[in-house]
C-alpha atoms as a PDB file:
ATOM      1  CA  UNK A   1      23.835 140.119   0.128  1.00  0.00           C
ATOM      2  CA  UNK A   2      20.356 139.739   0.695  1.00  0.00           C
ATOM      3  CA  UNK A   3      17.826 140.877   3.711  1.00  0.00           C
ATOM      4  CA  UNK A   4      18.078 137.663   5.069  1.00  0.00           C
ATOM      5  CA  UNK A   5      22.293 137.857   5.651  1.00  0.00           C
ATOM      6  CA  UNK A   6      21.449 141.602   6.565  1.00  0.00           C
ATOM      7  CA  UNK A   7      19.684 140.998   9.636  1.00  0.00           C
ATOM      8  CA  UNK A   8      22.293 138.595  10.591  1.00  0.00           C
ATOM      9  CA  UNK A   9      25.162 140.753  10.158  1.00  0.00           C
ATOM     10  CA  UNK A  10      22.830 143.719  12.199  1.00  0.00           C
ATOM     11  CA  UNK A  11      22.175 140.721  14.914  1.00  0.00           C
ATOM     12  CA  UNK A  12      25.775 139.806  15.097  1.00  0.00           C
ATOM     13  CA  UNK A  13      26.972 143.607  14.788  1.00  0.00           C
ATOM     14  CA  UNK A  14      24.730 144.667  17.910  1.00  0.00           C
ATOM     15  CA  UNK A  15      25.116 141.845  20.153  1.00  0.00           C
ATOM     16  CA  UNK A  16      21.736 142.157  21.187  1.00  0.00           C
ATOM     17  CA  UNK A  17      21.941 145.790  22.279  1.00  0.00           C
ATOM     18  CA  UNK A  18      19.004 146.321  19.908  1.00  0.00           C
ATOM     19  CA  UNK A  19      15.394 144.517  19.626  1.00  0.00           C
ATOM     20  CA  UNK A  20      15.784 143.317  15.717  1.00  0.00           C
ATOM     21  CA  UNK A  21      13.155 144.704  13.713  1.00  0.00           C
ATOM     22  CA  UNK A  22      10.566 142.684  11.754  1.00  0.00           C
ATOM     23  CA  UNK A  23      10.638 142.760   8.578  1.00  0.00           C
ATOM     24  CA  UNK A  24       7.948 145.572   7.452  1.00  0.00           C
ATOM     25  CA  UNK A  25       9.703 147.969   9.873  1.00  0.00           C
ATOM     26  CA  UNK A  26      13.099 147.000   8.763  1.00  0.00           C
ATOM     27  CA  UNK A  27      12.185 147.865   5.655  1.00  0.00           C
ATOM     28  CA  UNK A  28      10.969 151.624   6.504  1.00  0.00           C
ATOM     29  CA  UNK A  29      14.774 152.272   8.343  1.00  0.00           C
ATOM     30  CA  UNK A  30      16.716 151.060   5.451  1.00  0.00           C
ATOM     31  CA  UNK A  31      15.007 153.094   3.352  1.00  0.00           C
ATOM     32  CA  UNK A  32      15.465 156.244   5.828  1.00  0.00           C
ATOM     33  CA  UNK A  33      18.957 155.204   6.591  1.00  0.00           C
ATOM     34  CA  UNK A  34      20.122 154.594   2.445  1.00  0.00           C
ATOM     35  CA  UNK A  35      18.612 158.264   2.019  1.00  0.00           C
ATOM     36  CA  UNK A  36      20.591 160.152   4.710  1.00  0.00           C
ATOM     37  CA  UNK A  37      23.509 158.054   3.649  1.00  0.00           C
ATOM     38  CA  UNK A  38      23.062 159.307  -0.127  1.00  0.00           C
ATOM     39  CA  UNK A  39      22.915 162.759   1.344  1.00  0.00           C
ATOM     40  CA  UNK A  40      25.560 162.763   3.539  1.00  0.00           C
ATOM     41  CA  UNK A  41      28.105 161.647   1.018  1.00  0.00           C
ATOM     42  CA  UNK A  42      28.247 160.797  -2.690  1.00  0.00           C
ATOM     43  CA  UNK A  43      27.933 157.434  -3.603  1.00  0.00           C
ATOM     44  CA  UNK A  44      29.826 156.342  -6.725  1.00  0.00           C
ATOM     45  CA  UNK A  45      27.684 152.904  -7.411  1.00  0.00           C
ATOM     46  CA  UNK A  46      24.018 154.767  -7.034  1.00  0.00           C
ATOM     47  CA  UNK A  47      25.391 157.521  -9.767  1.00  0.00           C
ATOM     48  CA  UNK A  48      23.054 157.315 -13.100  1.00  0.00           C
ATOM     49  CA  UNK A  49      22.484 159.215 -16.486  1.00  0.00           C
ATOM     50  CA  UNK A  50      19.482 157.568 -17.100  1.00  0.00           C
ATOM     51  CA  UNK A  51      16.443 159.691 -16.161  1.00  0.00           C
ATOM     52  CA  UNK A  52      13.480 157.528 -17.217  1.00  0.00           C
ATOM     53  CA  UNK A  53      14.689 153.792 -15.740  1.00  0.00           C
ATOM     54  CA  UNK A  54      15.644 154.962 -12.205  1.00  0.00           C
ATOM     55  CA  UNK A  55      13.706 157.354  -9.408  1.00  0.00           C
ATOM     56  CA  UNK A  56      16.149 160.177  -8.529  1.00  0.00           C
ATOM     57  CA  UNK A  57      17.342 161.030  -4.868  1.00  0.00           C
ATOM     58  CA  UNK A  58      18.948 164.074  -5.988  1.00  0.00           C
ATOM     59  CA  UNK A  59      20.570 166.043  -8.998  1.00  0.00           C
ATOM     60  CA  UNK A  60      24.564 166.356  -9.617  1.00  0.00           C
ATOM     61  CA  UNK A  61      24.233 168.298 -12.515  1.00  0.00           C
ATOM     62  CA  UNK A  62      22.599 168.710 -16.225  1.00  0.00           C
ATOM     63  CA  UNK A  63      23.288 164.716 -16.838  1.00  0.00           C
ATOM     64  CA  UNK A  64      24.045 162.865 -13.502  1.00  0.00           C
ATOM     65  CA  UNK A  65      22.219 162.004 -10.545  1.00  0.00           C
ATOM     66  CA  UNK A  66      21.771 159.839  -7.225  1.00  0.00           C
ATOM     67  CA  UNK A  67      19.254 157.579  -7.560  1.00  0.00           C
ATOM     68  CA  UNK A  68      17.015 155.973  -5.248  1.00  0.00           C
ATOM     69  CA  UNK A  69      18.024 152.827  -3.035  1.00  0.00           C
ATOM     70  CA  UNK A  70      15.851 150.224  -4.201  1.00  0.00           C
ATOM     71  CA  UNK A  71      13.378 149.332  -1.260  1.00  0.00           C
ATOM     72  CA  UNK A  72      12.973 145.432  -0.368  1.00  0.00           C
ATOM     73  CA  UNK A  73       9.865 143.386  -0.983  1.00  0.00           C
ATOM     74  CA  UNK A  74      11.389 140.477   0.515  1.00  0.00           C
ATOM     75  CA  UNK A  75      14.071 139.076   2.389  1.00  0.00           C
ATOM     76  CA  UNK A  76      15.617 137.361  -0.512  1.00  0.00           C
ATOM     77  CA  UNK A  77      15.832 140.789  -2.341  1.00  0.00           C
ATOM     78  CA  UNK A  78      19.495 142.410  -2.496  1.00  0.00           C
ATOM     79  CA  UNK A  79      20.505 144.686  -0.727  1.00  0.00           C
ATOM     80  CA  UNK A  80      20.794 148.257  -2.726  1.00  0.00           C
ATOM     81  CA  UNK A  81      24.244 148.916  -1.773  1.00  0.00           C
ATOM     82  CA  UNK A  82      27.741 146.885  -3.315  1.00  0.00           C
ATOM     83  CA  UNK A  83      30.207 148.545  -1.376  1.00  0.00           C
ATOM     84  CA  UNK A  84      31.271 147.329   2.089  1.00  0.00           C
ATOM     85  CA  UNK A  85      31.912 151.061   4.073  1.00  0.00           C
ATOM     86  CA  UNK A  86      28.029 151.449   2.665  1.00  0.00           C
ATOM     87  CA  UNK A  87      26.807 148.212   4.099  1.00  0.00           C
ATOM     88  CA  UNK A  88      28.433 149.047   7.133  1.00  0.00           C
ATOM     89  CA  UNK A  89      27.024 152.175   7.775  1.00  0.00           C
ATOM     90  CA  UNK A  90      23.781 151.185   6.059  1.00  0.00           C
ATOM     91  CA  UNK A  91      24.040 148.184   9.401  1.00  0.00           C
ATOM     92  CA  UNK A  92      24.821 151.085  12.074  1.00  0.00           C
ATOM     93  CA  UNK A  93      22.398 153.473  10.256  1.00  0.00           C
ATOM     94  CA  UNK A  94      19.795 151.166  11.401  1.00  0.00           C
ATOM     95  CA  UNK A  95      21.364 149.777  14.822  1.00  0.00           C
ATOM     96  CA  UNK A  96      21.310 153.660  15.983  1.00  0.00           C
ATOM     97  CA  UNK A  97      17.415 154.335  14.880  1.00  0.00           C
ATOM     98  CA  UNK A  98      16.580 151.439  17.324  1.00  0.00           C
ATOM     99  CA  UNK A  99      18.642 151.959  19.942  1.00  0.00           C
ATOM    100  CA  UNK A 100      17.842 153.168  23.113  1.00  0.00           C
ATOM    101  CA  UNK A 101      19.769 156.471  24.453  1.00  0.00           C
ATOM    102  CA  UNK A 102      22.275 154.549  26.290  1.00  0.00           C
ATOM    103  CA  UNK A 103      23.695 152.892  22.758  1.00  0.00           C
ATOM    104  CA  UNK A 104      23.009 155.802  20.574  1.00  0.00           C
ATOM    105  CA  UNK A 105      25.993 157.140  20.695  1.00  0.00           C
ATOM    106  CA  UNK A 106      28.072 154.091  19.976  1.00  0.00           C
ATOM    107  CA  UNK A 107      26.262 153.186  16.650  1.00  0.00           C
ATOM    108  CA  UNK A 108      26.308 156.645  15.776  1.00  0.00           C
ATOM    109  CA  UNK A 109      29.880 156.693  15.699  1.00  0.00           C
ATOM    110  CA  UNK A 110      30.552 153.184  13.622  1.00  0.00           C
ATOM    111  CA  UNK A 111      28.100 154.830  11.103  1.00  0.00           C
ATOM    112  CA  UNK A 112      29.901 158.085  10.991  1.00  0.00           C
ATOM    113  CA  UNK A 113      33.450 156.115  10.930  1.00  0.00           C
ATOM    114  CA  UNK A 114      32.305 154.083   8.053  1.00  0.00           C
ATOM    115  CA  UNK A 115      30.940 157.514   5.895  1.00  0.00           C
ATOM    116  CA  UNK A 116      34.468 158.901   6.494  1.00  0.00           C
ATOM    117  CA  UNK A 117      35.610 155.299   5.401  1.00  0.00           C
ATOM    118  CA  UNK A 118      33.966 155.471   2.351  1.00  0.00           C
ATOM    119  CA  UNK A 119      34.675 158.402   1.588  1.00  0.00           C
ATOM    120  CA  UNK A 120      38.744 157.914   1.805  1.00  0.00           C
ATOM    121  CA  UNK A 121      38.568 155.232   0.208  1.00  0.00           C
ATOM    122  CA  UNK A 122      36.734 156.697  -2.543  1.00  0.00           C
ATOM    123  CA  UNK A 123      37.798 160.333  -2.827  1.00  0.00           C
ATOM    124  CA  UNK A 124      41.200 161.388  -2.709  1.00  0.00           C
ATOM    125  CA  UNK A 125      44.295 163.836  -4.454  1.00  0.00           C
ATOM    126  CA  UNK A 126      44.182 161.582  -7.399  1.00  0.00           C
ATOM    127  CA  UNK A 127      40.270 161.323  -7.864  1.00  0.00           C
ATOM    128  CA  UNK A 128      39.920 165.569  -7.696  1.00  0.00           C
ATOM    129  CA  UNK A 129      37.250 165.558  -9.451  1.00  0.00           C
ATOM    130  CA  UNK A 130      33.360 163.505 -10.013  1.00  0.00           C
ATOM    131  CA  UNK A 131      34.561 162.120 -12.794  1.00  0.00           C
ATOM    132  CA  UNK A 132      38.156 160.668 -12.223  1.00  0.00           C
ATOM    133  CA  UNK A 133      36.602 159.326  -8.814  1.00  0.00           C
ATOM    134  CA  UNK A 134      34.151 157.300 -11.484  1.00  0.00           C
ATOM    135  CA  UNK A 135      36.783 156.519 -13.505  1.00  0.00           C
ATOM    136  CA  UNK A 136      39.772 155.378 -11.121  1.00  0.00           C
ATOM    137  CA  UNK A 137      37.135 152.843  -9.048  1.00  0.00           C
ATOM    138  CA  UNK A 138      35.385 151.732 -12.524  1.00  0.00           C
ATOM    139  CA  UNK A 139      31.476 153.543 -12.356  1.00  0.00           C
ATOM    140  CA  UNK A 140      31.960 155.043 -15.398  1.00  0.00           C
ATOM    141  CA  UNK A 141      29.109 153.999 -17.833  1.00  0.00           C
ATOM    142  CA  UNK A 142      29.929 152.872 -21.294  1.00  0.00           C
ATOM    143  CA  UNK A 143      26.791 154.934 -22.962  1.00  0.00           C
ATOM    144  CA  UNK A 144      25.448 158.408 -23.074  1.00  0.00           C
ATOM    145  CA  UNK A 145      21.793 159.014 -23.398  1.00  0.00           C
ATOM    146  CA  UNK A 146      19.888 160.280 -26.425  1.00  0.00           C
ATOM    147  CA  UNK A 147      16.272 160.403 -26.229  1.00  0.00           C
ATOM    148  CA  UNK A 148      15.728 160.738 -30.102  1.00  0.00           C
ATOM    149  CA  UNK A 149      17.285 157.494 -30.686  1.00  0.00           C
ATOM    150  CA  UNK A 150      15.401 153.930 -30.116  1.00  0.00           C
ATOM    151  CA  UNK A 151      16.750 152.779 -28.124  1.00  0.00           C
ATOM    152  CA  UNK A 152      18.088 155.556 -26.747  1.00  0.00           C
ATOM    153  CA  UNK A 153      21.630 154.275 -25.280  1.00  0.00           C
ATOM    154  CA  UNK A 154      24.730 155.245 -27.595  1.00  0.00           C
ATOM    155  CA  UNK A 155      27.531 153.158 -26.796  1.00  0.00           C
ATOM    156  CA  UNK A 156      30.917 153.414 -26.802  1.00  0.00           C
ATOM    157  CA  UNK A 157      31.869 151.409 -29.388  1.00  0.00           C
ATOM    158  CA  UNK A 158      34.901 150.324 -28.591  1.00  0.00           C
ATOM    159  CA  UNK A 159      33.410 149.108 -25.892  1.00  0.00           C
ATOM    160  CA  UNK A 160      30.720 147.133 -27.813  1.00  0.00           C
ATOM    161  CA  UNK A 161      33.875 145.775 -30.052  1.00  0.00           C
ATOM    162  CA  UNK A 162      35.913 144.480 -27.087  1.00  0.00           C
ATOM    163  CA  UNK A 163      32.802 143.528 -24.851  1.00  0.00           C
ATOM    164  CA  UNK A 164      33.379 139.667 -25.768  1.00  0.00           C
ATOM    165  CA  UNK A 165      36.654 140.002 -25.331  1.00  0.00           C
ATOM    166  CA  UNK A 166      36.328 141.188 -21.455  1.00  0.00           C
ATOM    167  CA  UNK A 167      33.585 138.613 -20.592  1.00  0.00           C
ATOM    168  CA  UNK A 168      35.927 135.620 -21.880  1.00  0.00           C
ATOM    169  CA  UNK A 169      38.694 136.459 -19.675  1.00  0.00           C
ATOM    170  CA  UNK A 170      36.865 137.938 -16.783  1.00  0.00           C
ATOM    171  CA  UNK A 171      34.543 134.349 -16.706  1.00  0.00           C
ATOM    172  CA  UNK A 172      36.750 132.083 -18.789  1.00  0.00           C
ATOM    173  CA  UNK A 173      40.038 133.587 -17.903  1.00  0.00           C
ATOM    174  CA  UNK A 174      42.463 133.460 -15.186  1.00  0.00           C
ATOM    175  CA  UNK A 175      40.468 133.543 -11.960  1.00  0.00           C
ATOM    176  CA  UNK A 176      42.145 136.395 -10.279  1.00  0.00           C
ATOM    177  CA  UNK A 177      41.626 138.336 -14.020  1.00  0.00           C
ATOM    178  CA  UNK A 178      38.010 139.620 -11.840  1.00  0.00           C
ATOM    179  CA  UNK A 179      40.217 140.654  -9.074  1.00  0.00           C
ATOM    180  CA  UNK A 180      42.862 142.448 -11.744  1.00  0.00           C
ATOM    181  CA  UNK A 181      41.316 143.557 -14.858  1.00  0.00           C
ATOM    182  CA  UNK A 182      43.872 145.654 -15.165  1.00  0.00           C
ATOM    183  CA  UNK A 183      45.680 142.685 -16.845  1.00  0.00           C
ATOM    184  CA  UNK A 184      43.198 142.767 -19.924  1.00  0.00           C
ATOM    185  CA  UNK A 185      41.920 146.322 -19.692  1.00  0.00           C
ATOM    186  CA  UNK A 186      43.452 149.150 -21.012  1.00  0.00           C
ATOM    187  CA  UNK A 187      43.333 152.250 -18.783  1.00  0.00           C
ATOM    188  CA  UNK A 188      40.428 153.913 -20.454  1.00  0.00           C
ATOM    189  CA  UNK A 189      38.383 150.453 -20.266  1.00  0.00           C
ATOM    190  CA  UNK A 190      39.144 150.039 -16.586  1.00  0.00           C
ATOM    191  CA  UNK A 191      36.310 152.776 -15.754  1.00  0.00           C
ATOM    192  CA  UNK A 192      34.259 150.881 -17.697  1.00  0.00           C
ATOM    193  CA  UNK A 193      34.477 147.694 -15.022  1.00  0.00           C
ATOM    194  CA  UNK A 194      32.596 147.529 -12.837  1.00  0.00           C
ATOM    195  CA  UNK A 195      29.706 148.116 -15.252  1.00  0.00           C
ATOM    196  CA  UNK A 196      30.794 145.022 -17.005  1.00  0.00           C
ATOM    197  CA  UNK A 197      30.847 142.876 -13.759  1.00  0.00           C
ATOM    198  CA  UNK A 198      27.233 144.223 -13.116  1.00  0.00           C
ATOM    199  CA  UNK A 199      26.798 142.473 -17.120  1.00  0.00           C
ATOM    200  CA  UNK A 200      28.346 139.430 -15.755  1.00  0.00           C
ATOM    201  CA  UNK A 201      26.050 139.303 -13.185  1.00  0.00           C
ATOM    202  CA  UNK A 202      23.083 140.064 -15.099  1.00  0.00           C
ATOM    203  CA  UNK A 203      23.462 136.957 -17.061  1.00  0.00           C
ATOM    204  CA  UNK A 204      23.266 135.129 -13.577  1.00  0.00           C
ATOM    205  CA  UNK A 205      19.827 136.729 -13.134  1.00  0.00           C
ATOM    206  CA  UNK A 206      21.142 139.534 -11.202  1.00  0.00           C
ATOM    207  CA  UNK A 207      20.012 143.189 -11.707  1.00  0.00           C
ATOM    208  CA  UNK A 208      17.238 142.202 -14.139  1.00  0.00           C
ATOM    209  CA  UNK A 209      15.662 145.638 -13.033  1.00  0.00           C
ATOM    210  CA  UNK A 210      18.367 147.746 -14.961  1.00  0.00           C
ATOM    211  CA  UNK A 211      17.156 148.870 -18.539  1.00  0.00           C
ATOM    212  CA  UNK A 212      20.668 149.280 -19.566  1.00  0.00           C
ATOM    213  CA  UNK A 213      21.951 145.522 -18.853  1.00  0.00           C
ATOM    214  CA  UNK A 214      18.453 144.506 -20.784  1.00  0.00           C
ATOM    215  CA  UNK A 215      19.281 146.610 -23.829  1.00  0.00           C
ATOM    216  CA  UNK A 216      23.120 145.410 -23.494  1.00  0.00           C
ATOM    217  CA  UNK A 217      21.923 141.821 -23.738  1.00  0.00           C
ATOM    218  CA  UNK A 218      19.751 142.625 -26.737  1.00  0.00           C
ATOM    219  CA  UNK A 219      22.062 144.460 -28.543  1.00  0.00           C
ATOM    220  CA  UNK A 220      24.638 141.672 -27.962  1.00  0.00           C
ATOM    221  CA  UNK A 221      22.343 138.818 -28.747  1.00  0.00           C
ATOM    222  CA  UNK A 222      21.724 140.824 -31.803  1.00  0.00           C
ATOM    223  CA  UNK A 223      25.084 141.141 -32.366  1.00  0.00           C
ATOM    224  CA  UNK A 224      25.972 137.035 -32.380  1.00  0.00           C
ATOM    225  CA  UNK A 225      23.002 136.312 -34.525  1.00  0.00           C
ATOM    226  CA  UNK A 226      24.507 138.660 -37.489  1.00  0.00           C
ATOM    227  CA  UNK A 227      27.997 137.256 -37.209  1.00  0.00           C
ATOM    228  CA  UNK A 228      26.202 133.390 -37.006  1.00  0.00           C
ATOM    229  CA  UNK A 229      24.447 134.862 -40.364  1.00  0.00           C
ATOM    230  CA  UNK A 230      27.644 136.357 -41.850  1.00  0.00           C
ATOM    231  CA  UNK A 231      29.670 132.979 -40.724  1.00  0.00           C
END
């Protein structure tokens, strides 16, 4: 979704109980309201291992992090957040910064509804940990980082191996495969997913920012032009 559809959905959502912002200062409150949202809970899609390629919000631990929401420069730009509980309260985050006292309340409590949203829908007895949260909703990333290599992503190489595999029958394949990829994925590969639908998209000229999906492609072109040379 870009800032465009955003403004919509925050027109539509409010119902003109707000004055819509203009662009410039709609982009200072989505910046405000991504940060408290990264602080107030712990966004799966926004988690990264890669210190040099993305600014950091805060620290997990040794290795992870929460990166920064990516800032618009235009309306056309996408929005910095995939899943819908975040877009929601990303929308309300906003609508209750501009409201005046009498609506405060009301936005305040469809952006605290959709945190708790997210959050149960995200966290629960079988994710009990960072990790298996990442895992079970597919945020897992198929490299670690090693700064004495060049590049410095080591991949899983299974996941290299079976890479052309999951892009036929995610793209060529049945068309609810994107929907179930548990069909073709085994159960370690399914954490793996929605990193590979982020590749997908990449090749559609989406998240040309990310240093990973641009080494992925190189590696991969590589990759065809040795078996092309081998064939």
């Amino acid at each position: 979704m870009n800032y465009e559809a955003f403004l919509q959905r925050l027109k539509v959502s409010t119902r003109g109980d707000i004055k819509l912002p203009d662009f410039e200062e709609l982009k200072s409150l989505v910046e405000e309201t991504a940060a408290d949202i990264s602080r107030a809970l712990t966004p799966l899609e926004m988690i990264e291992i890669d210190h040099r390629n993305f600014g950091i919000e805060y620290h997990i631990d040794k290795r992870r992090f929460v990166r920064k929401f990516n800032t618009p420069k235009n309306e056309n730009d996408r929005v910095d957040f995939l899943d819908e509980s975040l877009l929601k309260a990303l929308i309300y985050g906003v609508a209750k910064k501009r409201a005046h006292a009498e609506f405060y309340a009301k936005y305040n409590k469809f952006y605290l509804q959709n945190l708790c949203e997210y959050e149960l829908n995200n966290f629960n007895e079988n994710s009990y940990n960072l990790t298996e949260a990442l895992r079970i909703k597919g945020w897992l990333k198929p490299y670690k980082i090693d700064y004495a290599l060049d590049p410095y992503y080591s991949w899983d190489e299974n996941f290299i191996k079976r890479l052309d595999y999951y892009m036929a029958n995610i793209v060529y394949g049945q068309i609810d495969n994107y929907e179930h990829p548990e069909k073709f994925l085994n159960s370690d590969e399914l954490g793996y997913r929605k990193f590979i639908y982020l590749f997908i998209a990449y090749q559609n000229g989406e998240h040309t920012d990310r240093e990973d999906l641009r080494a992925l492609d190189r590696l991969m072109g590589k990759k065809v032009l040795g078996e092309n040379k081998n064939g």
